[in-house]
Protein backbone atom coordinates (compact mmCIF):
# COMPACT_ATOMS: atom_id res chain seq x y z
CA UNK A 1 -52.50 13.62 37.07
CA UNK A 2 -55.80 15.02 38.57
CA UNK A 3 -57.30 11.83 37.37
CA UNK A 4 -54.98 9.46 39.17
CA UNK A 5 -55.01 11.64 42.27
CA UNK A 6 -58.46 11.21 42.51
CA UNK A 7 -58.65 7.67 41.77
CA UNK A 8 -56.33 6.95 44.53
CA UNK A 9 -57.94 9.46 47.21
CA UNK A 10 -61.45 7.70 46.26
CA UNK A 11 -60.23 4.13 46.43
CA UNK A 12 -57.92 4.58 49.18
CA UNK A 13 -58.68 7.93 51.79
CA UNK A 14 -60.37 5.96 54.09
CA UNK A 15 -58.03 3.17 54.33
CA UNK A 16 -54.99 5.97 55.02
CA UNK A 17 -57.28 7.61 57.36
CA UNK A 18 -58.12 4.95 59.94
CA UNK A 19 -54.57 3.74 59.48
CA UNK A 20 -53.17 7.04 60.69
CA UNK A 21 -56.05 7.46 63.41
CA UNK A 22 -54.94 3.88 64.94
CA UNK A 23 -50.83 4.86 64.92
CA UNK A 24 -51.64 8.59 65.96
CA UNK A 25 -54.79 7.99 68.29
CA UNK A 26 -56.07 11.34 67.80
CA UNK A 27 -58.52 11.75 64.67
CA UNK A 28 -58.19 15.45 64.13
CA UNK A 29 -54.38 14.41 63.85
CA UNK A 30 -54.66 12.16 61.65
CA UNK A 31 -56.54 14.02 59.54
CA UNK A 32 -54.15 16.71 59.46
CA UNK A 33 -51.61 13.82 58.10
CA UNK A 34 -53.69 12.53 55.69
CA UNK A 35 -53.39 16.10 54.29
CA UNK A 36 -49.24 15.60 54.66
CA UNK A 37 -49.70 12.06 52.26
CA UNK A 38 -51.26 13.51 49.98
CA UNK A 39 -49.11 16.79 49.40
CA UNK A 40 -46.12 13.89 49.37
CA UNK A 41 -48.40 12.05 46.42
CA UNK A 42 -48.74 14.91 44.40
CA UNK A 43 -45.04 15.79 44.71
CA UNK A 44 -44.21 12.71 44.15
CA UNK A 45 -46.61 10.73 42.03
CA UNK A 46 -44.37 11.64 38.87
CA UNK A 47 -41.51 9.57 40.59
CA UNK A 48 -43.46 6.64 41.45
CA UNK A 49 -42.02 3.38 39.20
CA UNK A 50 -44.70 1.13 39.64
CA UNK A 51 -42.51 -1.46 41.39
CA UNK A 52 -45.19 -1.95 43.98
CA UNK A 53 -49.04 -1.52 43.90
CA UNK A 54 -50.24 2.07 44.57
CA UNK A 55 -52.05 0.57 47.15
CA UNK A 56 -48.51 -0.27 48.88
CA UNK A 57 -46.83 2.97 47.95
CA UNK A 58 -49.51 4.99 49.31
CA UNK A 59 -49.01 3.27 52.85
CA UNK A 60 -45.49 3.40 52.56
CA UNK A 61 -46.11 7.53 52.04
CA UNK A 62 -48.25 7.38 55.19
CA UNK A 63 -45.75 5.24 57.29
CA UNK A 64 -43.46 7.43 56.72
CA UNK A 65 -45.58 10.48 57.60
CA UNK A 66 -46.43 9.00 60.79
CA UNK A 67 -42.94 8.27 61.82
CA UNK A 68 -41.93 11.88 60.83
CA UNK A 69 -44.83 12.93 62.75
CA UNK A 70 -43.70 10.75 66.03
CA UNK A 71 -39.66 12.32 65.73
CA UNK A 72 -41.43 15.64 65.56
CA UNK A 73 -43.23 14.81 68.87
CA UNK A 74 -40.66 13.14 70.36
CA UNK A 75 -38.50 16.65 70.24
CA UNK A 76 -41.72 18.88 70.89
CA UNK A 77 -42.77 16.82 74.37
CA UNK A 78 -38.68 17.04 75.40
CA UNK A 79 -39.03 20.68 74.96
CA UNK A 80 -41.86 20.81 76.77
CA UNK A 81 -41.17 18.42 78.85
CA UNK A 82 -38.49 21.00 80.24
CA UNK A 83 -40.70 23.72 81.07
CA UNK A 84 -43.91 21.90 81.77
CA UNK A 85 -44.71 22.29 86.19
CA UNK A 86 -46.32 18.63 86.46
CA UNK A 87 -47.76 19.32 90.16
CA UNK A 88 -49.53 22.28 88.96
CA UNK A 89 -51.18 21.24 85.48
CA UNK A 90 -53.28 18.26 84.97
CA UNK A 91 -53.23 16.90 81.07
CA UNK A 92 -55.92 15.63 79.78
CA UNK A 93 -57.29 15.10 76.08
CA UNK A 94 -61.20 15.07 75.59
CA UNK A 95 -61.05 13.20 71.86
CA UNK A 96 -62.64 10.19 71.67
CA UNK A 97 -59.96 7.74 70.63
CA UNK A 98 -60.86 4.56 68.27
CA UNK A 99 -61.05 2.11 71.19
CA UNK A 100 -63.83 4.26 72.88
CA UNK A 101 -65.63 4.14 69.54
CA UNK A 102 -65.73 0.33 68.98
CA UNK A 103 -68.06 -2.15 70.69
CA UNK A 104 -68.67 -2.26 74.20
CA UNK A 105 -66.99 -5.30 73.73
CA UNK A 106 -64.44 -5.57 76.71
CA UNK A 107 -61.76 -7.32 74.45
CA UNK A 108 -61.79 -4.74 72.18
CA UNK A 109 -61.13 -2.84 74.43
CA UNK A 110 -58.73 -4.59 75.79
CA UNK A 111 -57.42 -5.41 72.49
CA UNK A 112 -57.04 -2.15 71.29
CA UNK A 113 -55.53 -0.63 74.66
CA UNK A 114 -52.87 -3.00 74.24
CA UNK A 115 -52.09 -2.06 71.17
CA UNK A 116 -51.50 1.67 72.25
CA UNK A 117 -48.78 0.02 74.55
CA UNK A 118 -46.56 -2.28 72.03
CA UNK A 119 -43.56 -1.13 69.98
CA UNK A 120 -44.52 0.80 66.94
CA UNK A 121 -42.94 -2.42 64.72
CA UNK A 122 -45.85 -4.87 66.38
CA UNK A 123 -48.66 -2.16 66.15
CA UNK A 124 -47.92 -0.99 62.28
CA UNK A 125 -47.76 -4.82 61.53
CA UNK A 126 -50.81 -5.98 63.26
CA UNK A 127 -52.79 -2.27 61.63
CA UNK A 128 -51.67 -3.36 58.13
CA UNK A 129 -52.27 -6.92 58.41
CA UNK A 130 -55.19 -7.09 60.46
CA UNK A 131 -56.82 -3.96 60.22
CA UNK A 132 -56.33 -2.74 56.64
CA UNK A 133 -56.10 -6.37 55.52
CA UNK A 134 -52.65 -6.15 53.88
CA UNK A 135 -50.50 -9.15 52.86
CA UNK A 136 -47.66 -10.16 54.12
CA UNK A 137 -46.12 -9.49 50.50
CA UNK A 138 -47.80 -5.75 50.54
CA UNK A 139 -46.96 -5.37 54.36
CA UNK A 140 -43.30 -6.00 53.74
CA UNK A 141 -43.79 -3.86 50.82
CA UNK A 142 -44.72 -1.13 53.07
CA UNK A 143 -42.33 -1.19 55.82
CA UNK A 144 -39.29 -1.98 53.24
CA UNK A 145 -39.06 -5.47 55.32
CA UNK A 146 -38.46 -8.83 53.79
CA UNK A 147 -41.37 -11.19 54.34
CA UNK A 148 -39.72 -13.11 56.69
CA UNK A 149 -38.90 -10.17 58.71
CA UNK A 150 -42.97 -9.01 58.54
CA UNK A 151 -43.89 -13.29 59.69
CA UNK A 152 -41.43 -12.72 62.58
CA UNK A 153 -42.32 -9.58 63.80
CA UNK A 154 -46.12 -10.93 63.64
CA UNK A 155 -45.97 -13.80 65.25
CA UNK A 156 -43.83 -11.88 68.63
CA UNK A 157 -46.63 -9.14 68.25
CA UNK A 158 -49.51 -11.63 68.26
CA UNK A 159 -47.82 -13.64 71.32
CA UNK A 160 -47.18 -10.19 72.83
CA UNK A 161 -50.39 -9.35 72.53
CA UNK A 162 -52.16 -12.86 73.75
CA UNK A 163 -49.96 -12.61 77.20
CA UNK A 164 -51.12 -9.01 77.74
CA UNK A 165 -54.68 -9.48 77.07
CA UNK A 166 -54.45 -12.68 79.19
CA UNK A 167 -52.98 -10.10 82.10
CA UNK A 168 -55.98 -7.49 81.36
CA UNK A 169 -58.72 -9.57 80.84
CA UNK A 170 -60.64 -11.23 84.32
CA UNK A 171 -60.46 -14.13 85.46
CA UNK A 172 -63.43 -15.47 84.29
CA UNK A 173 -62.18 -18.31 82.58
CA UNK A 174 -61.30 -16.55 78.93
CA UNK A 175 -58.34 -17.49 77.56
CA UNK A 176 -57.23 -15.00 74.46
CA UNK A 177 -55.80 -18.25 72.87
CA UNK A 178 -58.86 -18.79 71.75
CA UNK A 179 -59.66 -16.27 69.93
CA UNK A 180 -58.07 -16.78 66.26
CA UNK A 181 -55.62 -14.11 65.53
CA UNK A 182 -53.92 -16.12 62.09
CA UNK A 183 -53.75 -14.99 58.87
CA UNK A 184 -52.36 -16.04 55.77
C-alpha cells in the first residue's frame, strides 16, 4: 500500500492541491484538505474497484472533501453569523488568493473573479475541464454525472461566464467571444 500511496501523492498532489485552492480560495485551506483526501485514500484505497482511473477517484475523494468542507462552513458562518456585531468588526483576509497570483493580465483577473461568483456546478466543471485538463468522460466520472449532464452544464457555465466578463471587462472594444473557451 505505501507504494501506491506514494505513487498517487507523487503523480497527483499537485493536481488535488490547486484544485482545492481554486474551489476553497484560501491555500492554507486547501492544504489542510489535501491532508483530509488523503486520510480518505488510505482508508479507503483497499475499497477502490478500479472502475474508474485513480486519477478520477482521487478527484472524486477531493470533491467530496470540498463539499463537506463548504456544509461545514455553511453551519459555522450561520452560527456566527448570529453573534457576529457587523457595525463594529471589519473582516478582512490578508491571503493572497490564486487570482492575485496570476498575470497582471486583467482577464484573468476578470476571469478568475468570476469564477468565485458562479454556482459551485459551473466552477467544479470549468476547474476540472479547463484547469486540471479532465475529460468530459473523467469529469463526469468525478462528479457522478452522465456526460451529457457535464456538456450541458459546460456550455451554461462558459455562456455564463462570457456575459459576465463582457459586463466586467471595459469598453474598449474586447469582446470575450473571442477568446476560445472549447474543448473537446
Amino acid at each position: 500500500m505505501d507504494s501506491v500511496f506514494e505513487k498517487l501523492y507523487a503523480d497527483y498532489h499537485q493536481d488535488v492541491y490547486q484544485f482545492l485552492v481554486y474551489m476553497v480560495q484560501n491555500k492554507q485551506l486547501a492544504e489542510d484538505l489535501v491532508q483530509e483526501v488523503y486520510i480518505r485514500v488510505l482508508k479507503s484505497h483497499a475499497n477502490f474497484q478500479g472502475k474508474s482511473t485513480e486519477k478520477t477517484w482521487l478527484f472524486s475523494i477531493a470533491k467530496n472533501v470540498a463539499i463537506d468542507h463548504f456544509r461545514k462552513q455553511k453551519k459555522w458562518k450561520n452560527r456566527v453569523l448570529d453573534k457576529f456585531d457587523w457595525s463594529r468588526h471589519a473582516v478582512r483576509d490578508d491571503e493572497a488568493l490564486p487570482e492575485e497570483i496570476a498575470m497582471a493580465n486583467e482577464e484573468i483577473r476578470v476571469l478568475y473573479d468570476c469564477l468565485k461568483r458562479c454556482s459551485t456546478d459551473y466552477r467544479m466543471v470549468i476547474i476540472m475541464r479547463y484547469l486540471q485538463e479532465l475529460s468530459i468522460i473523467e469529469t463526469s466520472e468525478v462528479l457522478g454525472w452522465s456526460e451529457s449532464k457535464v456538456k450541458t452544464t459546460q456550455h451554461r457555465a462558459i455562456k455564463w461566464l462570457r456575459l459576465e466578463m463582457n459586463e466586467r471587462l471595459p469598453k474598449e472594444g474586447r469582446d470575450i467571444e473571442k477568446v476560445r473557451m472549447e474543448r473537446s
